[in-house]
Each structure stands twice: as structure tokens, then as C-alpha cells.
C-alpha atoms as a PDB file:
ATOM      1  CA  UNK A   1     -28.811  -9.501  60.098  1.00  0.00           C
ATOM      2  CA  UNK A   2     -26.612  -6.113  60.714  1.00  0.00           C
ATOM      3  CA  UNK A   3     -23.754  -8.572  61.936  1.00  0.00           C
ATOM      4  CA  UNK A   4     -23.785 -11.122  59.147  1.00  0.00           C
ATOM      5  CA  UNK A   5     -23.539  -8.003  57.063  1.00  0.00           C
ATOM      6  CA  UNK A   6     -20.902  -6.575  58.820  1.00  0.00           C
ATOM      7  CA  UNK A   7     -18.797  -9.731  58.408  1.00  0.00           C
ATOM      8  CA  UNK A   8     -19.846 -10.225  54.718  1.00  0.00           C
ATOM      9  CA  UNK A   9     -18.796  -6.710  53.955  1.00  0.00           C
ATOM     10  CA  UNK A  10     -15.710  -6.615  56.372  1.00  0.00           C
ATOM     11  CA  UNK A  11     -14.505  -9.520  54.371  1.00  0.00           C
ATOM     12  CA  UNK A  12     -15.571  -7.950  50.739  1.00  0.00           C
ATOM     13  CA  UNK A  13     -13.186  -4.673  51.663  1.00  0.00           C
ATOM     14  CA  UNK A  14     -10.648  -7.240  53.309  1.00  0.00           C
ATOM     15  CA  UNK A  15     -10.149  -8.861  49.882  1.00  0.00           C
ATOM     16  CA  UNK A  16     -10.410  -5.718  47.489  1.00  0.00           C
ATOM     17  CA  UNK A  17      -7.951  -4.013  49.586  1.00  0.00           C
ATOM     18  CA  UNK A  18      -5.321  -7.420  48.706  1.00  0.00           C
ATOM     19  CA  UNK A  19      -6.489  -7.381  45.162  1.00  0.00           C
ATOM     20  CA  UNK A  20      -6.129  -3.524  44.794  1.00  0.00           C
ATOM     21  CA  UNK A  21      -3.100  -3.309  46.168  1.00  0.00           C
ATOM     22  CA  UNK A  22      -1.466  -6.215  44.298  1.00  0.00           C
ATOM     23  CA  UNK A  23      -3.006  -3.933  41.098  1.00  0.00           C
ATOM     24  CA  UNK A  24      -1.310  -0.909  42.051  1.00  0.00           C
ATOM     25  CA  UNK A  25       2.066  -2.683  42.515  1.00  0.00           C
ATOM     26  CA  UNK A  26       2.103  -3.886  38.930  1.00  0.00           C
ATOM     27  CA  UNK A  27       0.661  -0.186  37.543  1.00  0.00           C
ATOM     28  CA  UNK A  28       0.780   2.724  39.875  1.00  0.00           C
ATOM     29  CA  UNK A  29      -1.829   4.281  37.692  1.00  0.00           C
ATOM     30  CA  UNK A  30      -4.534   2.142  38.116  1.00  0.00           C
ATOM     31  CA  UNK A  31      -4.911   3.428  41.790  1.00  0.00           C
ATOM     32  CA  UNK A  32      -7.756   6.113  39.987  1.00  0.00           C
ATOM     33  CA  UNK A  33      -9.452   2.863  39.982  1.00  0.00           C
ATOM     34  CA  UNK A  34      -8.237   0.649  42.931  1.00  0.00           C
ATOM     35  CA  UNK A  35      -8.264   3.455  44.864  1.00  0.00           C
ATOM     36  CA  UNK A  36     -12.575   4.124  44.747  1.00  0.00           C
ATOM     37  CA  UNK A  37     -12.621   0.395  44.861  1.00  0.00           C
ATOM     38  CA  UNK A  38     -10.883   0.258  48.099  1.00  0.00           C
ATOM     39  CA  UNK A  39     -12.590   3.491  49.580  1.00  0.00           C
ATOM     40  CA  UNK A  40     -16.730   2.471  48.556  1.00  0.00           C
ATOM     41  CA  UNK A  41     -15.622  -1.062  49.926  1.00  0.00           C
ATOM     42  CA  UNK A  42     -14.058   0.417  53.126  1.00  0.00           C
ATOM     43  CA  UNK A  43     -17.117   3.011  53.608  1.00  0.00           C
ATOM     44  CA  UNK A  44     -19.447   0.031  53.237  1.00  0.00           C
ATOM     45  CA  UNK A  45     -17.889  -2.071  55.905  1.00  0.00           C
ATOM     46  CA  UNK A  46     -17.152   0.809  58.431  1.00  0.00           C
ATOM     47  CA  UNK A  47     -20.829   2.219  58.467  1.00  0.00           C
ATOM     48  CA  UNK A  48     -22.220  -1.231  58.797  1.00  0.00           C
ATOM     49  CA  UNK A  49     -19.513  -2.285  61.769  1.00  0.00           C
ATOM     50  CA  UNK A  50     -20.627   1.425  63.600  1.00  0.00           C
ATOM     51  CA  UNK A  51     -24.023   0.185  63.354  1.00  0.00           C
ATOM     52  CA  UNK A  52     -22.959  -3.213  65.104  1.00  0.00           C
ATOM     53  CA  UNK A  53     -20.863  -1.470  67.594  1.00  0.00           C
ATOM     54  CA  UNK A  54     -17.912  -3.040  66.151  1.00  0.00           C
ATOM     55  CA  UNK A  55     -15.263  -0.054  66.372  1.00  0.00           C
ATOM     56  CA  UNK A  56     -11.851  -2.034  65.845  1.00  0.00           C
ATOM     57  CA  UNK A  57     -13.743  -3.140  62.241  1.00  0.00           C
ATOM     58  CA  UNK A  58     -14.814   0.430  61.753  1.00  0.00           C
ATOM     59  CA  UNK A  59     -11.645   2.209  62.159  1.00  0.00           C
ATOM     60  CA  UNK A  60     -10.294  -0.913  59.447  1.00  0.00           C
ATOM     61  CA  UNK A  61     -12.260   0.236  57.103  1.00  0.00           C
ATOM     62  CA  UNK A  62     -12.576   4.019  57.530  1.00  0.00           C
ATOM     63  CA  UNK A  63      -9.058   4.573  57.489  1.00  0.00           C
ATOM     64  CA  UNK A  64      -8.539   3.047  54.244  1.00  0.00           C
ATOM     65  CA  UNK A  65     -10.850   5.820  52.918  1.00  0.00           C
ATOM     66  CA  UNK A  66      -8.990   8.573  55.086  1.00  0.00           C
ATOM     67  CA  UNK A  67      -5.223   7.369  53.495  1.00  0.00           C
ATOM     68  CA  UNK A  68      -6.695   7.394  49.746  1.00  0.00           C
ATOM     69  CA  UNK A  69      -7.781  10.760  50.220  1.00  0.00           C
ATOM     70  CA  UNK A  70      -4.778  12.025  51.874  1.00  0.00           C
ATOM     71  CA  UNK A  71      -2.389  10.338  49.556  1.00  0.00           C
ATOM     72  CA  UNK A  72      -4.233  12.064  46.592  1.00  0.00           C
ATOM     73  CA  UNK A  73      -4.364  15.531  48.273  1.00  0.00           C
ATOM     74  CA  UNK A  74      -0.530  15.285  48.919  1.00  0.00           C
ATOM     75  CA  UNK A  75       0.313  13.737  45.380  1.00  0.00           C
ATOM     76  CA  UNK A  76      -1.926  17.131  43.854  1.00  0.00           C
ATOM     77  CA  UNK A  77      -0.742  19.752  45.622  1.00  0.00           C
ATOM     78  CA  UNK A  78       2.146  19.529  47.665  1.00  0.00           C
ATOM     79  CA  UNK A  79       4.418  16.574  45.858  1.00  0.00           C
ATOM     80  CA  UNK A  80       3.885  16.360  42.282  1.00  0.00           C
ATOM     81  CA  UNK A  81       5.716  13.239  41.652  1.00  0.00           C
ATOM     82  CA  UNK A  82       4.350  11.568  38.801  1.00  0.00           C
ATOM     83  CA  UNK A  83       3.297   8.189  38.431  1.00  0.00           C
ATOM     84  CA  UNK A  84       6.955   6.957  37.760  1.00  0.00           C
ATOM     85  CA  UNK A  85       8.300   8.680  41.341  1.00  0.00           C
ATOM     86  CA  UNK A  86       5.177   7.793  42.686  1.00  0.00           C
ATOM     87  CA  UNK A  87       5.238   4.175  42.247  1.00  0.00           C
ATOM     88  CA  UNK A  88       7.673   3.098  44.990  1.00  0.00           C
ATOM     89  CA  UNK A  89       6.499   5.137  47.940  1.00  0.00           C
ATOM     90  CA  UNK A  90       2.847   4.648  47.408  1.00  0.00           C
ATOM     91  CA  UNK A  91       2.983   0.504  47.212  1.00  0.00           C
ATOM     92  CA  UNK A  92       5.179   0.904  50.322  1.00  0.00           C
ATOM     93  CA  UNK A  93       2.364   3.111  52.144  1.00  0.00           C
ATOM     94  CA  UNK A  94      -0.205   0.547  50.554  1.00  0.00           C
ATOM     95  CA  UNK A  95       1.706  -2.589  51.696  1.00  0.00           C
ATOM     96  CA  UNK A  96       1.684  -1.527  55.206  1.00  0.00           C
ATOM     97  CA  UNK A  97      -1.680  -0.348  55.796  1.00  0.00           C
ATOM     98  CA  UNK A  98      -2.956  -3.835  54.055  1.00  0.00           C
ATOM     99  CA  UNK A  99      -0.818  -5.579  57.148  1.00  0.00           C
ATOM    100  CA  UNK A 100      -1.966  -3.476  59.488  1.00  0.00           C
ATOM    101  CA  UNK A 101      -6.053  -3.834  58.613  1.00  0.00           C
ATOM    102  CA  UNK A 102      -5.771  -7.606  57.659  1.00  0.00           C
ATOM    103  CA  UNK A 103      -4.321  -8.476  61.282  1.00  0.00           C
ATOM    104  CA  UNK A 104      -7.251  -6.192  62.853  1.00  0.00           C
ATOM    105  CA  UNK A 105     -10.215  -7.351  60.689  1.00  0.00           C
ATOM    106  CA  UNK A 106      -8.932 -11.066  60.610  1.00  0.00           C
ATOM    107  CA  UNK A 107      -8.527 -10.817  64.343  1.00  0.00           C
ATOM    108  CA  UNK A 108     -11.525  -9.142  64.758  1.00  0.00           C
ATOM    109  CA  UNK A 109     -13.799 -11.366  62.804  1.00  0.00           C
ATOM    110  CA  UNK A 110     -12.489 -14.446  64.314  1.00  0.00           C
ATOM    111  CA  UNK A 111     -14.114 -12.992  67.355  1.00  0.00           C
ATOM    112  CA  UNK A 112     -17.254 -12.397  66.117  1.00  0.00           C
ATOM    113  CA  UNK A 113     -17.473 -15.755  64.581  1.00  0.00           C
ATOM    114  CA  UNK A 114     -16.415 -18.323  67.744  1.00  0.00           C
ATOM    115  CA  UNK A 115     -18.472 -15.470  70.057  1.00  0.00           C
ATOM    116  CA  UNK A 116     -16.497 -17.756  73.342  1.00  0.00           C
ATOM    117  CA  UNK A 117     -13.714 -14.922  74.479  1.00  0.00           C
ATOM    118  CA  UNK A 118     -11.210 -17.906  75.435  1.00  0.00           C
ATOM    119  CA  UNK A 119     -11.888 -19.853  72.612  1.00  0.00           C
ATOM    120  CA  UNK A 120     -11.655 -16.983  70.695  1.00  0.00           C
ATOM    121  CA  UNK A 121      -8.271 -15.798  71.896  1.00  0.00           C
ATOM    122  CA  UNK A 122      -7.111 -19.588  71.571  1.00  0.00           C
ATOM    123  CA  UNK A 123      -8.402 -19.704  67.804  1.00  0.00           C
ATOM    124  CA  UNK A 124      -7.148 -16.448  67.043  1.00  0.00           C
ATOM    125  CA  UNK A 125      -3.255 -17.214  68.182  1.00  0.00           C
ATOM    126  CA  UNK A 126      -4.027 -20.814  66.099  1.00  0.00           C
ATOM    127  CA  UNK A 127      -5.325 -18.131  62.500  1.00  0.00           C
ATOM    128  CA  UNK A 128      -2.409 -15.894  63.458  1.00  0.00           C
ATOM    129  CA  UNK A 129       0.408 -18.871  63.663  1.00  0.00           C
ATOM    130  CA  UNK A 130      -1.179 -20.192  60.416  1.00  0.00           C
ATOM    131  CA  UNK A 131      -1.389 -16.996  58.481  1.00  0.00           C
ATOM    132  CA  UNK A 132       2.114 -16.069  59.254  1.00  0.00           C
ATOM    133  CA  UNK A 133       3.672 -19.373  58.558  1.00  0.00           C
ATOM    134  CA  UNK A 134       1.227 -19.138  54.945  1.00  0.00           C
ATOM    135  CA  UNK A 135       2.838 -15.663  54.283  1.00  0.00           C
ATOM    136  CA  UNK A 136       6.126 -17.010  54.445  1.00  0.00           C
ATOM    137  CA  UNK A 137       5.628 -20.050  52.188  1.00  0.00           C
ATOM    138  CA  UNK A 138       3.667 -16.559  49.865  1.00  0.00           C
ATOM    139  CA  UNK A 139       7.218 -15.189  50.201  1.00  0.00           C
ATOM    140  CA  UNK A 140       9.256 -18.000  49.685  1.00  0.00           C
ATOM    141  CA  UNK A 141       7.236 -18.046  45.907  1.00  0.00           C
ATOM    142  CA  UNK A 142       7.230 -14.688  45.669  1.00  0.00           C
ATOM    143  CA  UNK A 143      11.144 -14.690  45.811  1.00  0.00           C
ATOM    144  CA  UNK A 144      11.803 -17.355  42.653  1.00  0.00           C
ATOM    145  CA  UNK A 145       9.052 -15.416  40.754  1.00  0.00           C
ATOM    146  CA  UNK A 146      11.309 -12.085  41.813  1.00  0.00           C
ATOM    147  CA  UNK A 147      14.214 -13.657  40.236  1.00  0.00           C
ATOM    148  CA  UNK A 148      12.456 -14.407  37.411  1.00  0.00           C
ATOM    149  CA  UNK A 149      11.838 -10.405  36.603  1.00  0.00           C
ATOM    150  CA  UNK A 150       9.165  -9.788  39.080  1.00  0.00           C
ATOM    151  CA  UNK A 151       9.919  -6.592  41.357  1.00  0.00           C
ATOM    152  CA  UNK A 152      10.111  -6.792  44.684  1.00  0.00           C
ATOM    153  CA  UNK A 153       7.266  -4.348  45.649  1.00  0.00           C
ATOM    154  CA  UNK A 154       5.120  -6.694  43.343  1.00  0.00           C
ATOM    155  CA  UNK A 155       6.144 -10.051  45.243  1.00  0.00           C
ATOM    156  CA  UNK A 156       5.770  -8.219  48.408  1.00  0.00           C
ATOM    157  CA  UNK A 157       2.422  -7.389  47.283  1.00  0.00           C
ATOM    158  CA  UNK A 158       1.219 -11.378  46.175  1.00  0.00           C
ATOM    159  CA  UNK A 159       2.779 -12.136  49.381  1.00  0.00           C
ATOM    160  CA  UNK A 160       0.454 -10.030  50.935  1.00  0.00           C
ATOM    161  CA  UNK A 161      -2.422 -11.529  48.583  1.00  0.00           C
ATOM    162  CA  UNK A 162      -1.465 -14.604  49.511  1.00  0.00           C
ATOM    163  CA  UNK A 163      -1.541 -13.737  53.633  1.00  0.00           C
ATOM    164  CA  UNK A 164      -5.266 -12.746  53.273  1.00  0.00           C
ATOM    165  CA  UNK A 165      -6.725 -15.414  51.225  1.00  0.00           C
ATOM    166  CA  UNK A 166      -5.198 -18.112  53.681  1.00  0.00           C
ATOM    167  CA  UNK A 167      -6.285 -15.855  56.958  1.00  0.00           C
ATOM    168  CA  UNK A 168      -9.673 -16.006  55.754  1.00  0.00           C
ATOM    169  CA  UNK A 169      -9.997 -19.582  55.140  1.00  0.00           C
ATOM    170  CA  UNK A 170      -8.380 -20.207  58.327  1.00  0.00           C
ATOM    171  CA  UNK A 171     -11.214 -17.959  60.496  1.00  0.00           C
ATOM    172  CA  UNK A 172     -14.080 -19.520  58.390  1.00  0.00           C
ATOM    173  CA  UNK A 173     -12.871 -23.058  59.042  1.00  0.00           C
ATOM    174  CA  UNK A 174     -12.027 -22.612  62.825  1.00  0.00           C
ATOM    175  CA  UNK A 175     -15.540 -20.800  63.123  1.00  0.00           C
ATOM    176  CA  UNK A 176     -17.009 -24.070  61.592  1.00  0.00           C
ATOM    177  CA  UNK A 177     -15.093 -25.829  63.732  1.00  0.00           C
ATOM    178  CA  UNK A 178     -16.204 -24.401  66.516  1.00  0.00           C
ATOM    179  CA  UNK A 179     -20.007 -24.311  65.618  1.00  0.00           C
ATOM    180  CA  UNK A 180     -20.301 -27.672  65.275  1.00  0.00           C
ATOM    181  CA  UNK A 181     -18.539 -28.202  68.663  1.00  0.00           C
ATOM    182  CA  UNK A 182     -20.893 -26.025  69.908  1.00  0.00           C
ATOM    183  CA  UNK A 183     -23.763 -28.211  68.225  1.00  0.00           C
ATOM    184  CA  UNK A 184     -21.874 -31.443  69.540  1.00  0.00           C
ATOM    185  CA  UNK A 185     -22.102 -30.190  72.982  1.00  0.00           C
ATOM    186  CA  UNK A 186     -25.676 -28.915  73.344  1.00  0.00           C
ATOM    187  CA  UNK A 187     -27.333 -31.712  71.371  1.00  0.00           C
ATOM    188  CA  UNK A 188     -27.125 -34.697  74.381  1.00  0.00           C
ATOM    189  CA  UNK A 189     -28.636 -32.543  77.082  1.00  0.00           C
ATOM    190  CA  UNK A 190     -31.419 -31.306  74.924  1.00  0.00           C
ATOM    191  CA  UNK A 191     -32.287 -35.054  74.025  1.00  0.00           C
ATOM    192  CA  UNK A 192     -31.478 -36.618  77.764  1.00  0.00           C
ATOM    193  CA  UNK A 193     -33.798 -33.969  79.041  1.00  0.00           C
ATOM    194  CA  UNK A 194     -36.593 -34.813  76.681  1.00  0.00           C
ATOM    195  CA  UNK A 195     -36.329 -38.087  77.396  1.00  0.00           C
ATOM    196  CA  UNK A 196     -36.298 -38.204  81.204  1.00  0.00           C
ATOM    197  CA  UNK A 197     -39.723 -36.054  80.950  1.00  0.00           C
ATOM    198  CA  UNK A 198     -41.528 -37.417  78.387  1.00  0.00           C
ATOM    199  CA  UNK A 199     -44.799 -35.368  77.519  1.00  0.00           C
ATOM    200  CA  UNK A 200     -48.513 -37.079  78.914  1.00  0.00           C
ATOM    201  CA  UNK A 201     -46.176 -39.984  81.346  1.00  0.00           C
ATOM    202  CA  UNK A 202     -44.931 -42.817  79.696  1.00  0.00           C
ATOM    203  CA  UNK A 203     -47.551 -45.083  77.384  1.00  0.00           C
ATOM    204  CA  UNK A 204     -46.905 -48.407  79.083  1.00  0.00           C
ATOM    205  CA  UNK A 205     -47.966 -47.369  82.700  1.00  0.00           C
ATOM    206  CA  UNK A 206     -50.093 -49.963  84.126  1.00  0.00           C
ATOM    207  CA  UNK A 207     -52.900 -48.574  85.892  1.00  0.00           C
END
């Protein structure tokens, strides 16, 4: 139960971070509101993956909390930008900590899902490849909508959007893929067993 929270949370924060982030890009100020979004979402998953032993997923979602605080501290006290200055070095921050955690939980919950280490690593390098070649095809759209009046911080941002709706599908459908293999495999020897020692000796023995 913990780790099918764990995973069902991970993935909640995982999304709310891309959607948050896409937010802020268009409107700097709505990061009063992405921001607690992102941080309840991110304290959620990271107490529930402590409780599973799942550091690498904890430390995803704990630090999103521990950059939203630190980026408000700085912007009160020391910086005093404004939203307008603001804007452009904030979505950069936010862009790169949404690569960062989406390669780590993605990674991370592919793991959890096969459970095999090789198969895992195998499936992984297959989400990785898949994501990556899914973010560029993000990008390639991203670019005509750029030229169409869309900044570049806000394609970078779908782009990123784009990267973590397509990782997820990919781990969810390999760890499908893998289940049923799984199934596939164990189902013959359960029923050749069964069969070779049938229960009471067979019912057409002569005596």
C-alpha cells in the first residue's frame, strides 16, 4: 500500500511540477500559486517515498520544496526584482530543476515498477531514448509556435510539458509490458505442475 502510494503521489508532484512550471513561464506571478502547488505536492511524495525507503524519490520531491522557499527568501530580502526582472531568471531556475527531478523520478519509478534490476536498467535506457527523442519532436513544435509570438522560455517550458507526459506513458506501458511477461512466464509451470500431481491420483485407475 505505502509503495503504490508512493508512486501515485511521485507521479501527482511529477506532473504539477510540468504544469506549474509551464504556468509560471506564461505569468511569473502566478508562482504565489504554482509555487504551494508544487511544494504540498513535493512534501506529499517525499514523506511517503522516506517511508518506503525510497531516498532518490525523496530528495525529488523535497528539494522542490527547499528551492521555492529559497527563491522566495532571496526575491524578499536580498534581490528585490519585481515580477518583470524576475520573470527570466526564475523560469530558467524552474526549467532546470523540472529536468533534473523528471529524469530521477521517471528513472526511479521505472524501477519500482519492472522490480527485475536488468530489466529495469534495459527498460529504463528504452523510457530514456523515447523521452528524449519525444522532447525533441516537443521542441521541434515548440519552435513554429515561438515564431508565431510565443517566447522562448514559454516553448522551453511546453517542451518540458511535453517530456513528462510522454516519460510517463512510456514507464506505465513498459511496466505493463513487463507484468504480463512476468504473468506469461509463471503461468505454464504453475499449470504443468498441477497437472503432473493431480490431487486424490488420477480417477480412471483401475484397481
Amino acid at each position: 500500500m505505502r509503495t503504490r502510494a508512493c508512486i501515485i503521489l511521485c507521479t501527482v508532484h511529477l506532473l504539477a511540477l510540468a504544469v506549474c512550471t509551464f504556468i509560471a513561464a506564461i505569468k511569473i506571478e502566478s508562482i504565489l500559486l504554482t509555487g504551494v502547488i508544487c511544494s504540498l505536492t513535493g512534501i506529499a511524495a517525499g514523506i511517503t517515498a522516506v517511508r518506503c525507503h525510497r531516498y532518490w524519490l525523496a530528495a525529488a520531491g523535497l528539494v522542490t520544496v527547499v528551492l521555492a522557499v529559497s527563491l522566495f527568501i532571496l526575491e524578499a530580502v536580498f534581490l528585490n526584482l519585481g515580477p518583470g526582472r524576475a520573470a527570466l531568471p526564475f523560469c530558467i531556475v524552474f526549467v532546470i530543476h523540472e529536468a533534473i527531478v523528471s529524469i530521477v523520478i521517471l528513472a526511479k519509478l521505472n524501477m519500482m515498477l519492472v522490480g527485475n534490476a536488468q530489466s529495469g536498467r534495459q527498460i529504463t535506457l528504452r523510457t530514456i531514448f523515447v523521452a528524449i527523442t519525444s522532447f525533441a519532436v516537443f521542441f521541434a513544435v515548440a519552435r513554429s509556435l515561438v515564431a508565431q509570438g510565443l517566447s522562448p522560455m514559454m516553448a522551453i517550458a511546453l517542451g518540458m510539458l511535453g517530456f513528462t507526459c510522454v516519460g510517463l506513458a512510456v514507464v506505465f506501458h513498459s511496466a505493463s509490458r513487463a507484468r504480463a511477461q512476468w504473468m506469461s512466464e509463471d503461468v505454464p509451470e504453475v499449470v504443468s505442475a498441477d497437472l503432473s500431481e493431480p490431487l486424490g491420483g488420477s480417477p480412471f485407475r483401475s484397481e
